[in-house]
C-alpha atoms as a PDB file:
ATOM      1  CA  UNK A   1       0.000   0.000   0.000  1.00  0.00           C
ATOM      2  CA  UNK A   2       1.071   3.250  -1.004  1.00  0.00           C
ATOM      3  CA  UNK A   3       0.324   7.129  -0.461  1.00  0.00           C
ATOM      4  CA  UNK A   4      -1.927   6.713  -3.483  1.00  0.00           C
ATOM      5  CA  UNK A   5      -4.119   4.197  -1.827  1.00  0.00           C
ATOM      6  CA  UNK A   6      -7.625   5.298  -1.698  1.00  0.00           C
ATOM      7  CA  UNK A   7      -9.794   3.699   1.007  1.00  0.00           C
ATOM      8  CA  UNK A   8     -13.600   4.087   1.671  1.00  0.00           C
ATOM      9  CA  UNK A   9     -14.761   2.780   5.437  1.00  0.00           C
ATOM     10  CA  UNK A  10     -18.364   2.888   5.993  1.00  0.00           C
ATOM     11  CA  UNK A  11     -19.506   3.559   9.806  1.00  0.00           C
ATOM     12  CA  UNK A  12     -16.425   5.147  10.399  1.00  0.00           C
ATOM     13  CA  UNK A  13     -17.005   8.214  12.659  1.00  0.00           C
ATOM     14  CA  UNK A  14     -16.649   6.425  15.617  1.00  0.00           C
ATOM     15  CA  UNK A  15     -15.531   3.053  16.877  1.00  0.00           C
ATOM     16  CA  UNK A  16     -13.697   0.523  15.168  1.00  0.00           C
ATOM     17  CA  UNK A  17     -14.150   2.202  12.032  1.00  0.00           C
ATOM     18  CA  UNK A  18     -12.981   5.706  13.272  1.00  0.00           C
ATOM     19  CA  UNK A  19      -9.644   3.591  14.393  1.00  0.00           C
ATOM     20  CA  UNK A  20     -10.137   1.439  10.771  1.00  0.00           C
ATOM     21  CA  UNK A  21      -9.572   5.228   9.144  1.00  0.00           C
ATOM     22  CA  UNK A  22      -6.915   6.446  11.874  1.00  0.00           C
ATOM     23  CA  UNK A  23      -4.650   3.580  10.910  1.00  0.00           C
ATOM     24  CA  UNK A  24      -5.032   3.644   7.349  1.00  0.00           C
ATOM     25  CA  UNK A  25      -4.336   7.467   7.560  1.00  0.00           C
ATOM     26  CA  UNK A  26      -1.108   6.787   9.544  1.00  0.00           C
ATOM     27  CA  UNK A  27      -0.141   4.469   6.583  1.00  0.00           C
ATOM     28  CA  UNK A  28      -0.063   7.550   4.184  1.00  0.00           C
ATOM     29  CA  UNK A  29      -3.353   5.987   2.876  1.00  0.00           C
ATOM     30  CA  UNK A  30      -5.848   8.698   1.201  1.00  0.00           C
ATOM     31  CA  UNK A  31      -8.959   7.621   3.988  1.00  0.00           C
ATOM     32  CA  UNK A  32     -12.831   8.403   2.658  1.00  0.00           C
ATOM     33  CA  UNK A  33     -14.501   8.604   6.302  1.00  0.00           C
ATOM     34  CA  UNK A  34     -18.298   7.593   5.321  1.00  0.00           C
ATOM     35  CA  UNK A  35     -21.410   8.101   7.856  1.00  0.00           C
ATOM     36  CA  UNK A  36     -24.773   8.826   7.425  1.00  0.00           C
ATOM     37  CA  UNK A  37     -24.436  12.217  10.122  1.00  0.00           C
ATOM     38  CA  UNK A  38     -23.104  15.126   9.273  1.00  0.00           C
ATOM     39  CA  UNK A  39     -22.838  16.586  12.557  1.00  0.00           C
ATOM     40  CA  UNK A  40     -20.659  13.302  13.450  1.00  0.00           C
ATOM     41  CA  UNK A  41     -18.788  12.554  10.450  1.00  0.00           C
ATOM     42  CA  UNK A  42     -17.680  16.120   9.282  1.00  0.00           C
ATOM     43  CA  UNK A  43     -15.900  16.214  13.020  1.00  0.00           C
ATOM     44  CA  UNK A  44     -14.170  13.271  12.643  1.00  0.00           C
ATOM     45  CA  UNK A  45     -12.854  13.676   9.327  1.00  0.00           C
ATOM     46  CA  UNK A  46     -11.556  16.961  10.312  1.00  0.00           C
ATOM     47  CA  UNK A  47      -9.993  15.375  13.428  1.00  0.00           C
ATOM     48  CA  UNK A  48      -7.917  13.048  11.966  1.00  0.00           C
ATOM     49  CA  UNK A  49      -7.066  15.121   8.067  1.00  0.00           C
ATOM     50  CA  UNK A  50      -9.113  13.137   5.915  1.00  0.00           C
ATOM     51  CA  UNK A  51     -12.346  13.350   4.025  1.00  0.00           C
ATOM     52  CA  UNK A  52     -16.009  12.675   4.790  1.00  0.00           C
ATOM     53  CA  UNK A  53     -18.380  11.020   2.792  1.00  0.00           C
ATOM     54  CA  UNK A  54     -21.903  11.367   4.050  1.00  0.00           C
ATOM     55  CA  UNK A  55     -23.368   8.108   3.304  1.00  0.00           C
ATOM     56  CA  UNK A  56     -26.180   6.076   4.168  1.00  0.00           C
ATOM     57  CA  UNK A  57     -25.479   2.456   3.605  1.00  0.00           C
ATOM     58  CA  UNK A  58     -29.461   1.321   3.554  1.00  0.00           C
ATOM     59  CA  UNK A  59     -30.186   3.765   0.907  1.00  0.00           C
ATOM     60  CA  UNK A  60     -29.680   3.287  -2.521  1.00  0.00           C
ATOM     61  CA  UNK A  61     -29.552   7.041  -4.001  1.00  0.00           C
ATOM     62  CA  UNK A  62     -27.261   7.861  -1.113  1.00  0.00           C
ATOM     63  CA  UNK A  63     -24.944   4.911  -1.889  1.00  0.00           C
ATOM     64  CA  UNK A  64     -25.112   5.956  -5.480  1.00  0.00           C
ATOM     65  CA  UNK A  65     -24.359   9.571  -5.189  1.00  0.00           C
ATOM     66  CA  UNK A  66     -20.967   8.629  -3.127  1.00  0.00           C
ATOM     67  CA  UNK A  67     -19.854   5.944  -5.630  1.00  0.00           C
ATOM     68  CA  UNK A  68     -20.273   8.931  -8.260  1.00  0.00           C
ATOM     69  CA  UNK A  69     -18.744  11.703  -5.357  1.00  0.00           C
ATOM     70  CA  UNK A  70     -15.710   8.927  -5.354  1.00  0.00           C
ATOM     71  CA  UNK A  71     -15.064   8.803  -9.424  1.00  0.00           C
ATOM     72  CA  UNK A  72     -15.313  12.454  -9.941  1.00  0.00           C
ATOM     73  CA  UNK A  73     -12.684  13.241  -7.177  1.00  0.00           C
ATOM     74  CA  UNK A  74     -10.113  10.289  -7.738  1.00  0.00           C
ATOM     75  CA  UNK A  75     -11.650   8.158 -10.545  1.00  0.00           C
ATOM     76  CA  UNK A  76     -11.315   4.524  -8.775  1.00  0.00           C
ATOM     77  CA  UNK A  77     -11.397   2.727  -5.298  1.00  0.00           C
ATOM     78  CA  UNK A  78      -8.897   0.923  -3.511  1.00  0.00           C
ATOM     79  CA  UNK A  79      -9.842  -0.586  -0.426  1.00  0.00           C
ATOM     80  CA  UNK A  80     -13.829  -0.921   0.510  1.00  0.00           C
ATOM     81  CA  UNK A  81     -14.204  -1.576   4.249  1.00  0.00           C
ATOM     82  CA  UNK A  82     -17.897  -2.407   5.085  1.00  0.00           C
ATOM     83  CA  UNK A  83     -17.596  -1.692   8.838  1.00  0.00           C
ATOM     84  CA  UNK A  84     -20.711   0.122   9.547  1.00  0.00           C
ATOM     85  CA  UNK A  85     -23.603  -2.110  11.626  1.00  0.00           C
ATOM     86  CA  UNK A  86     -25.991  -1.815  13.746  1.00  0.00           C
ATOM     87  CA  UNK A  87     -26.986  -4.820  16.591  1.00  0.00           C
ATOM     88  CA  UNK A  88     -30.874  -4.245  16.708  1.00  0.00           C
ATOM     89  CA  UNK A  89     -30.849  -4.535  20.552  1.00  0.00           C
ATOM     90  CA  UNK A  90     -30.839  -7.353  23.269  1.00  0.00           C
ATOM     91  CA  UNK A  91     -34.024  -9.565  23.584  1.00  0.00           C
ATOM     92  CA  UNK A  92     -35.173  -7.737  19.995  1.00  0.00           C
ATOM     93  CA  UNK A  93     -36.261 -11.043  17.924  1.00  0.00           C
ATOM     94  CA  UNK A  94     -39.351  -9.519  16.040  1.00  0.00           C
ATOM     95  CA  UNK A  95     -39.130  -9.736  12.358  1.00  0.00           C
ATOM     96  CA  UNK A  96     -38.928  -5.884  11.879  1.00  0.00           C
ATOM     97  CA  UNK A  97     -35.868  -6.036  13.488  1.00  0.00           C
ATOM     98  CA  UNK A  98     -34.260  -8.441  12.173  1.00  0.00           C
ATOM     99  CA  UNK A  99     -35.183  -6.946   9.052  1.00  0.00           C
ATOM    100  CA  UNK A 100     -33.864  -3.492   9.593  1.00  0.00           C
ATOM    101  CA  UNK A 101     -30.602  -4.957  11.068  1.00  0.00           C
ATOM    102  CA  UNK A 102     -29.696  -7.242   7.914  1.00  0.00           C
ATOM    103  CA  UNK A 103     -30.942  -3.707   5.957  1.00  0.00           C
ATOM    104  CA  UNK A 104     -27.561  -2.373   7.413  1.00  0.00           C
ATOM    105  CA  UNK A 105     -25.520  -5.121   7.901  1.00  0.00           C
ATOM    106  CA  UNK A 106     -25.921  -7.443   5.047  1.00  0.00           C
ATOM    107  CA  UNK A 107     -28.086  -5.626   2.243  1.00  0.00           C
ATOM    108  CA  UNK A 108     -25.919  -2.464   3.067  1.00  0.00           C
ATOM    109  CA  UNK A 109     -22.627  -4.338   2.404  1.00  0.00           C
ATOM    110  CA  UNK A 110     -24.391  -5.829  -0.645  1.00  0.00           C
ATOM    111  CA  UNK A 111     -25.280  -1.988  -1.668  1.00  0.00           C
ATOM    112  CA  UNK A 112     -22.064  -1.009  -1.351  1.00  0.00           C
ATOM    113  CA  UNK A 113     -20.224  -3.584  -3.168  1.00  0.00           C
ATOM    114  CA  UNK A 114     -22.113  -4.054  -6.043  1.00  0.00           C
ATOM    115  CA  UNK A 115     -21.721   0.477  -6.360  1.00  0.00           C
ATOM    116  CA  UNK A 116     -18.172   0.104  -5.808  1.00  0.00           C
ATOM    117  CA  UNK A 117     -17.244  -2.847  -8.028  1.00  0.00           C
ATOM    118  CA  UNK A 118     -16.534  -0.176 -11.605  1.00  0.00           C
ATOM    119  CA  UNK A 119     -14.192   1.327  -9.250  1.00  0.00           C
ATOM    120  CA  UNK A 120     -12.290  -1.068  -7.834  1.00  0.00           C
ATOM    121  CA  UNK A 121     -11.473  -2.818 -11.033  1.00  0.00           C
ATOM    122  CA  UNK A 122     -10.019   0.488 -12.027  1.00  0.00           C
ATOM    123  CA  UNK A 123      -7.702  -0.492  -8.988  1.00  0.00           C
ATOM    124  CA  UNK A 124      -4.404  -2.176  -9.353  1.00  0.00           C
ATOM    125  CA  UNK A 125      -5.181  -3.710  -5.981  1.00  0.00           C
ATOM    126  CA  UNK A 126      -8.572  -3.625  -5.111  1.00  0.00           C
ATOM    127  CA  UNK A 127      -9.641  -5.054  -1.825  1.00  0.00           C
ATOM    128  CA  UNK A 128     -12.889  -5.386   0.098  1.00  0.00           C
ATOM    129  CA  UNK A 129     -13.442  -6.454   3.776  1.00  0.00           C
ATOM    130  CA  UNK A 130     -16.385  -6.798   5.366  1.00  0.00           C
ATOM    131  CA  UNK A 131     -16.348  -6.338   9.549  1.00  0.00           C
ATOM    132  CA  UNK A 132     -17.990  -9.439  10.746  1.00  0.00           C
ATOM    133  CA  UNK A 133     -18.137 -10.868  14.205  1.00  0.00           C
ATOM    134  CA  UNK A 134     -17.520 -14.443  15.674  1.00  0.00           C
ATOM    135  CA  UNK A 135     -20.971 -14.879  16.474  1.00  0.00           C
ATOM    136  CA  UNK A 136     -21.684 -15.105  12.608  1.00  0.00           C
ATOM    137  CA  UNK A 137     -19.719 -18.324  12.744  1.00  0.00           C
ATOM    138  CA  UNK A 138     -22.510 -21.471  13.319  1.00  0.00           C
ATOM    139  CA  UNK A 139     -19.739 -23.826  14.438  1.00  0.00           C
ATOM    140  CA  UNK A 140     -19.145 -21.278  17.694  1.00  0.00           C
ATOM    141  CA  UNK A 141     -22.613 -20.177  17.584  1.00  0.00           C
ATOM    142  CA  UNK A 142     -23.637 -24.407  17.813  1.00  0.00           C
ATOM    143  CA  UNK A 143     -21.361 -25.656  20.232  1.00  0.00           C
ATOM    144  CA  UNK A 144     -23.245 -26.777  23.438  1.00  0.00           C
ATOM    145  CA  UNK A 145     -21.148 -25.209  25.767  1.00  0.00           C
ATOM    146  CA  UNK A 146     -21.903 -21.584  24.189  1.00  0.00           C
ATOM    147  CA  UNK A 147     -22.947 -19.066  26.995  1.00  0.00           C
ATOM    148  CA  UNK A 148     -24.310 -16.920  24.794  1.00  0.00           C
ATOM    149  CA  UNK A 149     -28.350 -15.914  24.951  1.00  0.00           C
ATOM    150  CA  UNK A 150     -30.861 -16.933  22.257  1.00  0.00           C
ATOM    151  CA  UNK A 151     -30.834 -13.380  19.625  1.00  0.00           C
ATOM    152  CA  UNK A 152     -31.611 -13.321  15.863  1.00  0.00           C
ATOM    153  CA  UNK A 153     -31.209  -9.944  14.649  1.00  0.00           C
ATOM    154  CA  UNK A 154     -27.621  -9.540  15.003  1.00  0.00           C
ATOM    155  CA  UNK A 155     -25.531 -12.990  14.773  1.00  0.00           C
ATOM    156  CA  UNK A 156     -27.914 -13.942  12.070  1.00  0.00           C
ATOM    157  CA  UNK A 157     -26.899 -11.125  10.371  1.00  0.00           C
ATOM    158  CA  UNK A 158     -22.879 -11.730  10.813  1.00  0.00           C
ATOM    159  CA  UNK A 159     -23.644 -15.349   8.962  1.00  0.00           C
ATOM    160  CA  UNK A 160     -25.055 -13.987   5.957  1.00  0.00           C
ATOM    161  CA  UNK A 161     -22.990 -11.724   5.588  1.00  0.00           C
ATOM    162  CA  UNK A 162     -20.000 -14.201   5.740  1.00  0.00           C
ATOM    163  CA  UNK A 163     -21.698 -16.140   3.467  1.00  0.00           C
ATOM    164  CA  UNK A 164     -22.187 -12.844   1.216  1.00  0.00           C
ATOM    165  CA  UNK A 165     -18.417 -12.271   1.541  1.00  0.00           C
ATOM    166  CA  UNK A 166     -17.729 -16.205   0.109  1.00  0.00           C
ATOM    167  CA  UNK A 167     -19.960 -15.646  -2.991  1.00  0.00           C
ATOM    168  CA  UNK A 168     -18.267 -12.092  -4.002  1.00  0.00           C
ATOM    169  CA  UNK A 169     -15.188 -13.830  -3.002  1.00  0.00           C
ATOM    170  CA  UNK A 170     -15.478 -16.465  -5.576  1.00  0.00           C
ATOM    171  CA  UNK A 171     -16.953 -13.891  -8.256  1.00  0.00           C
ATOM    172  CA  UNK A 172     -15.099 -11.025  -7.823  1.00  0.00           C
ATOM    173  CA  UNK A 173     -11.395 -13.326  -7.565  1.00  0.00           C
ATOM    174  CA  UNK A 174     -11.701 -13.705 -10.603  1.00  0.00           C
ATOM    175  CA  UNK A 175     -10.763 -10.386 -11.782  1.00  0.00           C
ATOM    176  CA  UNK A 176      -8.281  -9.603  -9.088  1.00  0.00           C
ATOM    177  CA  UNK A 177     -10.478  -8.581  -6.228  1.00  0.00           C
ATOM    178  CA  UNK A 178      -9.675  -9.906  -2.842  1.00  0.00           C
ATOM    179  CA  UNK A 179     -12.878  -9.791  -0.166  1.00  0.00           C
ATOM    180  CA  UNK A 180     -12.514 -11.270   2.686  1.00  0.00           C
ATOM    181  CA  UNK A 181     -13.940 -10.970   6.631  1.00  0.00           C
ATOM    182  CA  UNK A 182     -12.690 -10.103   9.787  1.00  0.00           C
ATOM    183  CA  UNK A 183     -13.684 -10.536  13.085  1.00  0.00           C
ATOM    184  CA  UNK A 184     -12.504  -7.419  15.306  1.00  0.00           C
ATOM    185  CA  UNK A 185     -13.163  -9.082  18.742  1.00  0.00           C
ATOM    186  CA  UNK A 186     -15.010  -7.939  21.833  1.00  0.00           C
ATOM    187  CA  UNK A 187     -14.450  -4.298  21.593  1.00  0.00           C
ATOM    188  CA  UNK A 188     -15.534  -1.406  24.253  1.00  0.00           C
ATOM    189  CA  UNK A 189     -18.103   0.392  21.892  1.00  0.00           C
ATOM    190  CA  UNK A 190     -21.341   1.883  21.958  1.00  0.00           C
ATOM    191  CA  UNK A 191     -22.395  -1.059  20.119  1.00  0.00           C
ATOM    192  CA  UNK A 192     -22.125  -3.223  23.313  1.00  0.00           C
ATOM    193  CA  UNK A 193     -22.392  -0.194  26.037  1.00  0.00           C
ATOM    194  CA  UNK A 194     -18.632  -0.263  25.974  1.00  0.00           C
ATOM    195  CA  UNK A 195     -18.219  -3.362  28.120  1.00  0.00           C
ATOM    196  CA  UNK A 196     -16.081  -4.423  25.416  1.00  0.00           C
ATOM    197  CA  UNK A 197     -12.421  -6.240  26.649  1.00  0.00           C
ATOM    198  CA  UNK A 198      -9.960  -5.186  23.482  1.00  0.00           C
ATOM    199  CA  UNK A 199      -9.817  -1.473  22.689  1.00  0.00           C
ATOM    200  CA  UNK A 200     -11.483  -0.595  18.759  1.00  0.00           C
ATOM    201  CA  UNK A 201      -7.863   0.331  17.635  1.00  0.00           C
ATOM    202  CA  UNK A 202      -6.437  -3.265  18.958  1.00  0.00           C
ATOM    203  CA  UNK A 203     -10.359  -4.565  16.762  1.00  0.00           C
ATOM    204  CA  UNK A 204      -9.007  -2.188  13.667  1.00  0.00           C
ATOM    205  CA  UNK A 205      -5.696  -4.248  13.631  1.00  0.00           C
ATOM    206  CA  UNK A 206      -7.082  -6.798  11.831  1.00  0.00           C
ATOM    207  CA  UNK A 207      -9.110  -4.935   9.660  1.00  0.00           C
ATOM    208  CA  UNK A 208      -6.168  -2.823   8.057  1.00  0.00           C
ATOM    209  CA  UNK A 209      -4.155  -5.881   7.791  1.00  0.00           C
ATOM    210  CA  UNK A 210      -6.595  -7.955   5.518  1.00  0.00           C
ATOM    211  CA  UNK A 211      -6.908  -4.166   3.224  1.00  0.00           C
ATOM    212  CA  UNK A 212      -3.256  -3.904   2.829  1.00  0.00           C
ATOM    213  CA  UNK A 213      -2.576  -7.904   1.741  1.00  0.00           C
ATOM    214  CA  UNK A 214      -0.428  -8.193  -1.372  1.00  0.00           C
ATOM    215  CA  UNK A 215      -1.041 -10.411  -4.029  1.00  0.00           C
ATOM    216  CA  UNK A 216      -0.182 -13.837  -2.152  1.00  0.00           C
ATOM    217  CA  UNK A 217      -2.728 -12.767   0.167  1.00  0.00           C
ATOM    218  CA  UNK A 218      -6.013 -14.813   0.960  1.00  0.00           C
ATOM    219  CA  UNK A 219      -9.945 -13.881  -0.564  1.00  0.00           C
ATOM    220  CA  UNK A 220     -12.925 -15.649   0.959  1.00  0.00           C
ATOM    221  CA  UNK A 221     -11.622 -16.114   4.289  1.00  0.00           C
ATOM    222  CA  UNK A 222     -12.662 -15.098   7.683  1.00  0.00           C
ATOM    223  CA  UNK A 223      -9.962 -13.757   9.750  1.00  0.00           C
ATOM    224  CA  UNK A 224      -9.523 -12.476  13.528  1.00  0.00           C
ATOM    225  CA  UNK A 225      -6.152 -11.366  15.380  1.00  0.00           C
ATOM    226  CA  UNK A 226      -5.113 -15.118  15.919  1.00  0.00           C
ATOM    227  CA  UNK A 227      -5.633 -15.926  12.447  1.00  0.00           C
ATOM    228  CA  UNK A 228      -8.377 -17.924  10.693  1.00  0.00           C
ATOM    229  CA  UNK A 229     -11.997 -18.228  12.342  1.00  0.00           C
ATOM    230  CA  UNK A 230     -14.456 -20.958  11.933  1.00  0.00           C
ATOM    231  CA  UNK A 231     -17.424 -20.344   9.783  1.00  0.00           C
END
């Protein structure tokens, strides 16, 4: 990775992804800080020197008017990071919810992609990597000694979109395009009413890593700080 990376990272005005964009920028890496606020984004972006993107990852006009906002100022894409999701709430099973949590974390990531694709193939290293969780995997979620309570909204969500990160894996390999998944670990963030055990920069380690792979790198896997995770 160079100065003349350009990276996108959805959800990234706080968090993980705020630390996802601090890193990259440390790297030299030209950083697109996306979020659907203005009064949160435009703040962060001017705290750490880069450049907001006011996107909304659940809405297709907004996703389309950035993809366009992104070829008109630098004419291709680097590095997509689909970071931005949303849990739905403990105890929140109803279908509504479930529904407007897979809106943002698997039909948002499928927005985004499928926007961002002409760009990255203008790339000569285009990567894509989709923030999942290890509660997506169904061989942890399974296993009869998990403590974890009964919830569909949010690690239902984490599985499809690993499985969404497999099938652009396999399609978009094929012209050069390396997508892959990454599990940032129990981070303090609002997300979790910062009760979180690993700080988000220590959760944006692994994140930055899987954009900055060279060519021997992997595509279609699911990665956390210890290496590969289960699906």
């Amino acid at each position: 990775m160079t100065e003349n990376t350009i990276a996108l990272v959805t959800g990234a005005n706080k968090g993980i992804g705020r630390e996802i964009a601090a890193q990259l920028a440390a790297r030299g890496t030209t950083v697109l800080l996306a979020g659907r606020n203005p009064d949160l984004v435009e703040p962060a972006a001017a705290e750490l020197g880069v450049r907001p993107v006011i996107l909304d990852v659940t809405d297709d006009a907004s996703v389309a008017a950035a993809a366009k906002l992104v070829e008109a100022e630098h004419g291709r894409l680097d590095v997509l990071i689909n970071n931005a999701g949303i849990t739905g709430g403990r105890g929140n099973n109803d279908v509504a919810t479930v529904q407007k949590v897979f809106d943002t974390n698997v039909f948002g990531v499928i927005r985004m992609i499928d926007a961002f694709v002409p760009l990255l193939q203008r790339s000569q290293a285009p990567r894509i990597v989709n923030v999942s969780s290890s509660v997506g995997s169904l061989q942890f979620m399974g296993a009869p000694d998990n403590p974890l309570p009964f919830l569909l909204p949010y690690p239902t969500s984490k599985t499809a979109l690993n499985a969404v990160t497999v099938q652009y894996a396999r399609e978009l390999g094929k012209q050069g395009i390396k997508v892959n998944a990454v599990c940032p670990g129990y981070c303090a963030t609002d997300l979790n009413g910062f009760t979180g055990t690993r700080t988000p920069a220590q959760g944006a380690e692994i994140a930055v890593k899987l954009a900055t792979i060279g060519e021997d790198g992997p595509n279609g896997g699911f990665f956390n700080e210890n290496g590969p995770v289960a699906w």
